[in-house]
Protein backbone atom coordinates (compact mmCIF):
# COMPACT_ATOMS: atom_id res chain seq x y z
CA UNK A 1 -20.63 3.47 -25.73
CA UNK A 2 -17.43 1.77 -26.56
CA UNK A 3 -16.32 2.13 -30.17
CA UNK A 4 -18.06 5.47 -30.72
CA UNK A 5 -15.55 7.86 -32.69
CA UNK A 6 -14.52 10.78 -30.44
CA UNK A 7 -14.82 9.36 -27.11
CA UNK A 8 -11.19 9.01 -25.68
CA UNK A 9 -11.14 6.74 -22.67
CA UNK A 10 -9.10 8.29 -19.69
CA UNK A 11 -6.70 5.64 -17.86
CA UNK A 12 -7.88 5.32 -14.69
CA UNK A 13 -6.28 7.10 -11.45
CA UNK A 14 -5.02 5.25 -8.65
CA UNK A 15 -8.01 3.69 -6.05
CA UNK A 16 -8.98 4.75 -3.31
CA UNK A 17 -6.54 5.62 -0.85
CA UNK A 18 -3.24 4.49 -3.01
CA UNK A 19 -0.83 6.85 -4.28
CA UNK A 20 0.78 6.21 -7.57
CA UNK A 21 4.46 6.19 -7.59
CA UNK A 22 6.17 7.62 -10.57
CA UNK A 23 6.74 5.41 -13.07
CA UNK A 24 6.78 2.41 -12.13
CA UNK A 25 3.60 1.76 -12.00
CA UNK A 26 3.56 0.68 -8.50
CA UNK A 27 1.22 2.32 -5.69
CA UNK A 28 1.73 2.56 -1.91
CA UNK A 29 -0.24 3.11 1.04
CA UNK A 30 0.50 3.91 4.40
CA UNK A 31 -1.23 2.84 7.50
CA UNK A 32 -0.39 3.88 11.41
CA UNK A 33 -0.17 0.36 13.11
CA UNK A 34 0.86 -0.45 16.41
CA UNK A 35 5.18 -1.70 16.56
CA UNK A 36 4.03 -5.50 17.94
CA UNK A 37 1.91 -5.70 14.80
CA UNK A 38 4.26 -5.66 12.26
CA UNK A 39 4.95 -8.91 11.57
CA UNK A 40 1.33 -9.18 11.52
CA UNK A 41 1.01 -6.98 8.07
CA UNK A 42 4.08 -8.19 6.56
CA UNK A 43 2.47 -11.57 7.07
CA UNK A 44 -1.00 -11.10 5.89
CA UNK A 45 0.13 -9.25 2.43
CA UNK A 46 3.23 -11.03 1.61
CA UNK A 47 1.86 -14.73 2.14
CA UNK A 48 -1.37 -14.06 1.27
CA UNK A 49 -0.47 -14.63 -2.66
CA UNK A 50 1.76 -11.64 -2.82
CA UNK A 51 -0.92 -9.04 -3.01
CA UNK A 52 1.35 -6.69 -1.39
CA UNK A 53 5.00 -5.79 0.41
CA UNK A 54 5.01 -4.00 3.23
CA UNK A 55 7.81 -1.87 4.38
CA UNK A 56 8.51 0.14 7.85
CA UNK A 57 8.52 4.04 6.41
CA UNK A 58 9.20 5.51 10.12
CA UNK A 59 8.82 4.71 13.58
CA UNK A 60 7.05 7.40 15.80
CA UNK A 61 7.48 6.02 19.22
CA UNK A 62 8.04 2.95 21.20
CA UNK A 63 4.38 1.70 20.58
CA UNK A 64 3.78 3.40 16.71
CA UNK A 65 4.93 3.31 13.44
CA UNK A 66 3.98 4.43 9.58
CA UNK A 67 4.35 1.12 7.33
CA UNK A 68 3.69 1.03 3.48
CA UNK A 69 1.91 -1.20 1.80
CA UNK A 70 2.96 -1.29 -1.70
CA UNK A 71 1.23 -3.09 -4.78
CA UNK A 72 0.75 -3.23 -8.71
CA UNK A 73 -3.03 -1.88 -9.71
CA UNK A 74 -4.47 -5.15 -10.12
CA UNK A 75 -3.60 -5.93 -6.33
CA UNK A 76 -5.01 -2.68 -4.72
CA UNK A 77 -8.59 -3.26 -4.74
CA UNK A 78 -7.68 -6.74 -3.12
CA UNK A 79 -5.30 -5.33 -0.58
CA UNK A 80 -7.69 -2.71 -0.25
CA UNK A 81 -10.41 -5.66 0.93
CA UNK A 82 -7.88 -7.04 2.81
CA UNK A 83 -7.54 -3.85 4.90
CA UNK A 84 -11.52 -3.65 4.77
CA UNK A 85 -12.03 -6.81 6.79
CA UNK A 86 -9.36 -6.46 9.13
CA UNK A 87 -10.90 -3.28 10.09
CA UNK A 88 -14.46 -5.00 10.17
CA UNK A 89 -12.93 -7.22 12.65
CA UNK A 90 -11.50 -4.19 14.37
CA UNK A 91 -8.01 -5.78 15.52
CA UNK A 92 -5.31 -5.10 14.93
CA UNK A 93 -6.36 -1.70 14.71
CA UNK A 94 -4.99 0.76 12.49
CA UNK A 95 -5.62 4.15 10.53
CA UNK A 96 -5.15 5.46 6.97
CA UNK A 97 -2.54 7.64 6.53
CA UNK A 98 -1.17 10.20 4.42
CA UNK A 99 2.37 9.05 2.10
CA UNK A 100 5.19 10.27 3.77
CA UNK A 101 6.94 12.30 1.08
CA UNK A 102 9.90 9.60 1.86
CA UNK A 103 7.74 6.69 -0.03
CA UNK A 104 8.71 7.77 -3.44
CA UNK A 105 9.48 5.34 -6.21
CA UNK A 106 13.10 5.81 -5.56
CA UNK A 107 13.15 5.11 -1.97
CA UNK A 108 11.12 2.01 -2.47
CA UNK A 109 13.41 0.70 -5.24
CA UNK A 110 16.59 0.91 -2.89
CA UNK A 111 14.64 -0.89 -0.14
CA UNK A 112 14.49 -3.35 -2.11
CA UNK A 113 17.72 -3.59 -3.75
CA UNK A 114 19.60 -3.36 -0.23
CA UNK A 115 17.03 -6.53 1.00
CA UNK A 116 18.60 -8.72 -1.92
């Protein structure tokens, strides 16, 4: 148990589905929504106590795009709800995603910085 000598707790990794980026200790997750549902997402995170920013990584085509959802580890299991229930519902729809090797911490950083 805890505060047995020799037992060296590993931090944990990122949850399910969230990629850790770099140092920062921010992680990001990328979903395939649906162009008209944007504002949707950017909605439901970013007013819904800040549990996440969303940004547009890359549109496909006129109806698709990749979109990020970005958060600090003690927002991704809530975000990760979030996303839960809104596919429970089953609209909008939307699918997991692999990170586009774009979303690093770097690229985040200056999305932000040219935003302010």
């Amino acid at each position: 148990g805890p505060g047995r000598p020799g037992k060296v707790r590993s931090a944990p990794g990122p949850a399910e589905g969230w990629t850790r980026l770099g140092a920062s200790g921010l992680l990001a997750r990328a979903l395939l929504v649906s162009r008209r549902d944007i504002a949707f997402w950017k909605h439901l995170f970013e007013s819904h106590e800040g549990v996440a920013i969303l940004r547009t990584v890359e549109t496909l085509d006129l109806d698709r795009a990749i979109v990020a959802l970005i958060a600090t580890p003690d927002w991704t299991s809530v975000a990760s709800g979030i996303l839960d229930s809104v596919r429970a519902d089953g609209t909008p729809a939307f699918e997991d995603r692999a990170l586009p090797s774009a979303c690093h911490e770097d690229w985040f950083l200056a999305t932000w910085a040219r935003e302010d």
